[in-house]
C-alpha atoms as a PDB file:
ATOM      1  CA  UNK A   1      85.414 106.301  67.997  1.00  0.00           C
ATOM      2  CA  UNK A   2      86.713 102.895  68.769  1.00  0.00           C
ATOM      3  CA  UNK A   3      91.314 103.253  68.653  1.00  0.00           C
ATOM      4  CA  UNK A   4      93.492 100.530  67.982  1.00  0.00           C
ATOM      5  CA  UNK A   5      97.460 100.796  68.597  1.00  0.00           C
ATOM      6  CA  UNK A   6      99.009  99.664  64.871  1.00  0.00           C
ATOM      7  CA  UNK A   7     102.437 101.377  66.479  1.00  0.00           C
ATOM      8  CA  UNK A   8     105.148  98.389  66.330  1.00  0.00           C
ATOM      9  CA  UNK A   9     106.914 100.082  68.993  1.00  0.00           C
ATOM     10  CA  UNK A  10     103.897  99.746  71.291  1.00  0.00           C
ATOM     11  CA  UNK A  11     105.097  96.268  71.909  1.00  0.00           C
ATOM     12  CA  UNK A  12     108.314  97.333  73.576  1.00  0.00           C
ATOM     13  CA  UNK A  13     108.795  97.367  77.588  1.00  0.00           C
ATOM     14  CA  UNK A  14     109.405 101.185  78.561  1.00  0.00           C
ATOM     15  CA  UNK A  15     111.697 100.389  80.770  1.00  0.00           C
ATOM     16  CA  UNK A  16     114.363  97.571  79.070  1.00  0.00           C
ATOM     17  CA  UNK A  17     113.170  97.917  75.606  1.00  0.00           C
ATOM     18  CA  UNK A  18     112.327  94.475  75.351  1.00  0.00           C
ATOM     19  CA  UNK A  19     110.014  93.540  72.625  1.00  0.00           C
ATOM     20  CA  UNK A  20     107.132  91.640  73.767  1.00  0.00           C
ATOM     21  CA  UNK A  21     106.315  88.543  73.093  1.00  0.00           C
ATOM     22  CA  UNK A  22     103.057  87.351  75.385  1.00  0.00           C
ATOM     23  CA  UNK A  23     100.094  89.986  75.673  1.00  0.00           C
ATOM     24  CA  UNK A  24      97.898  89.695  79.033  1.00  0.00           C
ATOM     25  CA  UNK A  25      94.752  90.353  77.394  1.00  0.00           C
ATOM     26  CA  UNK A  26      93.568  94.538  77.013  1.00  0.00           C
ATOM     27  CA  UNK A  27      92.363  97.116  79.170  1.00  0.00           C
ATOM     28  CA  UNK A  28      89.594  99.258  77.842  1.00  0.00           C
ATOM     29  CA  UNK A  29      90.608 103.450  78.392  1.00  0.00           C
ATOM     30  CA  UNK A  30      88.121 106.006  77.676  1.00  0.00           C
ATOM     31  CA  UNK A  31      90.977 109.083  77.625  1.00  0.00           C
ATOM     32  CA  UNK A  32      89.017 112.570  76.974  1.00  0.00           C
ATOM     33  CA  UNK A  33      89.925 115.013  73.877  1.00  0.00           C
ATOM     34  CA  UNK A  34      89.228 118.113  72.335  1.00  0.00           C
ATOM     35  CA  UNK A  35      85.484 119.398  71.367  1.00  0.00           C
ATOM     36  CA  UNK A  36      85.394 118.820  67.585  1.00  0.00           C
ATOM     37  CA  UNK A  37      82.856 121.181  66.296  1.00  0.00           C
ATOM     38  CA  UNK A  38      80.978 121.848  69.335  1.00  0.00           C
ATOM     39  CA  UNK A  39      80.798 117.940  70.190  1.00  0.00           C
ATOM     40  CA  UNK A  40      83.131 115.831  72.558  1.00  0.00           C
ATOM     41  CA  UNK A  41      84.045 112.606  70.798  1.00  0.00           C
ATOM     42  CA  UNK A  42      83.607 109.520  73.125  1.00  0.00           C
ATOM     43  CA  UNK A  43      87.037 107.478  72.668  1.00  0.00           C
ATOM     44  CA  UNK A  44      87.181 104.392  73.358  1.00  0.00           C
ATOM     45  CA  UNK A  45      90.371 102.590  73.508  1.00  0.00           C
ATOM     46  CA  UNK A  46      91.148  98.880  74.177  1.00  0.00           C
ATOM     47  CA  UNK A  47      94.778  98.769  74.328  1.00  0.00           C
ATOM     48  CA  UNK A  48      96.873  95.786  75.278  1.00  0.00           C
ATOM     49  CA  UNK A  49      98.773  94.713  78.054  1.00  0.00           C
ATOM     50  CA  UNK A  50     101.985  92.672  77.587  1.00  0.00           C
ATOM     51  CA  UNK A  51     104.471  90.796  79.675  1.00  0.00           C
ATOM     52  CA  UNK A  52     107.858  91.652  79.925  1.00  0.00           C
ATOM     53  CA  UNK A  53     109.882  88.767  79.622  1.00  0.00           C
ATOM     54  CA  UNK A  54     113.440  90.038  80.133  1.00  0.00           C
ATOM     55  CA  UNK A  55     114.637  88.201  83.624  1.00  0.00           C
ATOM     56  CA  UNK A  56     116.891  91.505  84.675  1.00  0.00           C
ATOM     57  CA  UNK A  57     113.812  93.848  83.841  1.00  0.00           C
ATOM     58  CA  UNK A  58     111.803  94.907  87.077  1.00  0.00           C
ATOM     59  CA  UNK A  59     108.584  95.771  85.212  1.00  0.00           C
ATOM     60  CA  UNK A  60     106.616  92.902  84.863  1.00  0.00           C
ATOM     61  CA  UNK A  61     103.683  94.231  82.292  1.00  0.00           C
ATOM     62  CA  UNK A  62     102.888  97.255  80.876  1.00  0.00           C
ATOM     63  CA  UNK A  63      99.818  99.088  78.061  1.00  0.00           C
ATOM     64  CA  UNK A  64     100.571 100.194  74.782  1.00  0.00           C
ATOM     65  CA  UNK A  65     101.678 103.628  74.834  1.00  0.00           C
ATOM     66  CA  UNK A  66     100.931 106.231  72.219  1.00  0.00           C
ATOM     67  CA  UNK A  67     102.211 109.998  72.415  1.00  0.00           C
ATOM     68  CA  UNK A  68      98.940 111.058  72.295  1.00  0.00           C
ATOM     69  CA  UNK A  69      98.032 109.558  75.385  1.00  0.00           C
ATOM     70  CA  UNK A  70     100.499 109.379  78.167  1.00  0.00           C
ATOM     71  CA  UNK A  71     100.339 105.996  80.450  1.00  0.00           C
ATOM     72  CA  UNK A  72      98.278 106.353  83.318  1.00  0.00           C
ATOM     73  CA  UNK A  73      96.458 109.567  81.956  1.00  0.00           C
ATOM     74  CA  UNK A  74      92.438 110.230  81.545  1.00  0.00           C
ATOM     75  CA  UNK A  75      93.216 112.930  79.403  1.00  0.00           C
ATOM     76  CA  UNK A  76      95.144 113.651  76.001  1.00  0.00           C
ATOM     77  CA  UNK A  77      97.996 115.878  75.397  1.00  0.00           C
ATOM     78  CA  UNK A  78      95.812 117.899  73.332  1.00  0.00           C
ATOM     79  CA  UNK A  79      93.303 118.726  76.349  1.00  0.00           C
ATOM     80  CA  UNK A  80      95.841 118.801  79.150  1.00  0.00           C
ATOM     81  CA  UNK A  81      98.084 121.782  76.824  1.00  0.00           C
ATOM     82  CA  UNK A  82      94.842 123.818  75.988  1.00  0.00           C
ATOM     83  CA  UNK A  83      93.191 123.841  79.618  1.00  0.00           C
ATOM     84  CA  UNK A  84      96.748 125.158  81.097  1.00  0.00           C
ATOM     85  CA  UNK A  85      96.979 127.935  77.919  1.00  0.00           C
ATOM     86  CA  UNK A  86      93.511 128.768  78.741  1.00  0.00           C
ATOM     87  CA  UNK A  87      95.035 129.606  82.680  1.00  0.00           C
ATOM     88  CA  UNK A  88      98.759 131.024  81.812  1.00  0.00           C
ATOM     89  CA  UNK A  89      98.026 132.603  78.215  1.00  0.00           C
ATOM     90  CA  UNK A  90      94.323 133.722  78.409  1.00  0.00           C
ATOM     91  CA  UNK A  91      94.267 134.807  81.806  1.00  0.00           C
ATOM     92  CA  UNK A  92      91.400 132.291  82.759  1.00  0.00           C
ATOM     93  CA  UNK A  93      91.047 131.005  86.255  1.00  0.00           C
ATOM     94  CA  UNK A  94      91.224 127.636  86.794  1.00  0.00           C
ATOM     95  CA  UNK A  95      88.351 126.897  87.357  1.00  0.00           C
ATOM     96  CA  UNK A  96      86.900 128.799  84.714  1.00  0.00           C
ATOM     97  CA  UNK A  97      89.528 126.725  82.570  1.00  0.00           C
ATOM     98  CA  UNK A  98      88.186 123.435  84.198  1.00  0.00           C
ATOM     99  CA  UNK A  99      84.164 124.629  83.655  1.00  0.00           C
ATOM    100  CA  UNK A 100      84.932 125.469  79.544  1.00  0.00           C
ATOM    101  CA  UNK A 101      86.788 121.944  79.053  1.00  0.00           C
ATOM    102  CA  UNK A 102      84.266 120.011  81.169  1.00  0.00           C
ATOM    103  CA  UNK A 103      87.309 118.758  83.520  1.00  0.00           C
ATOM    104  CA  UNK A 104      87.068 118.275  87.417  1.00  0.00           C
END
């Protein structure tokens, strides 16, 4: 499944809330989800990078973020809140957790 970020707000600097003006070309993500009957979808995300072109604004670039997927994460919200109700509401270890959700 091959995502692309239609999110107007995606374009805005997290920091100043600048609006973008310049991308710096994408950066390809491969975040992991959810089993969806029985199978783990391969996700494949080629998000963009833009500039920040606010003078007073320390961040200099930045990716498109969706709530889905937090910046800098491998894995979505979706995966991250079931492996840790697997541990604290299902009384699984963690690594038994970790083995059923295919995680390191």
């Amino acid at each position: 499944m091959h995502l692309v970020t239609t999110d107007e707000r995606a374009r805005h600097c997290p920091d100043c809330g600048t609006r973008a003006r310049r991308s710096k070309g994408r950066r390809v993500t491969r975040p992991r989800d959810l089993s969806v009957g029985g199978r783990r979808p391969r996700l494949v995300w080629a998000k963009r990078r833009w500039r920040c072109d606010e003078l007073a604004c320390r961040r200099r670039s930045f990716t498109e973020p969706v709530p889905p997927v937090p910046p800098r994460k491998r894995l979505t919200r979706r995966l991250r809140t079931a492996a840790g109700a697997a541990v604290a509401d299902q009384g699984r270890t963690v690594v038994q957790a970790a083995r059923d959700y295919a995680l390191s």
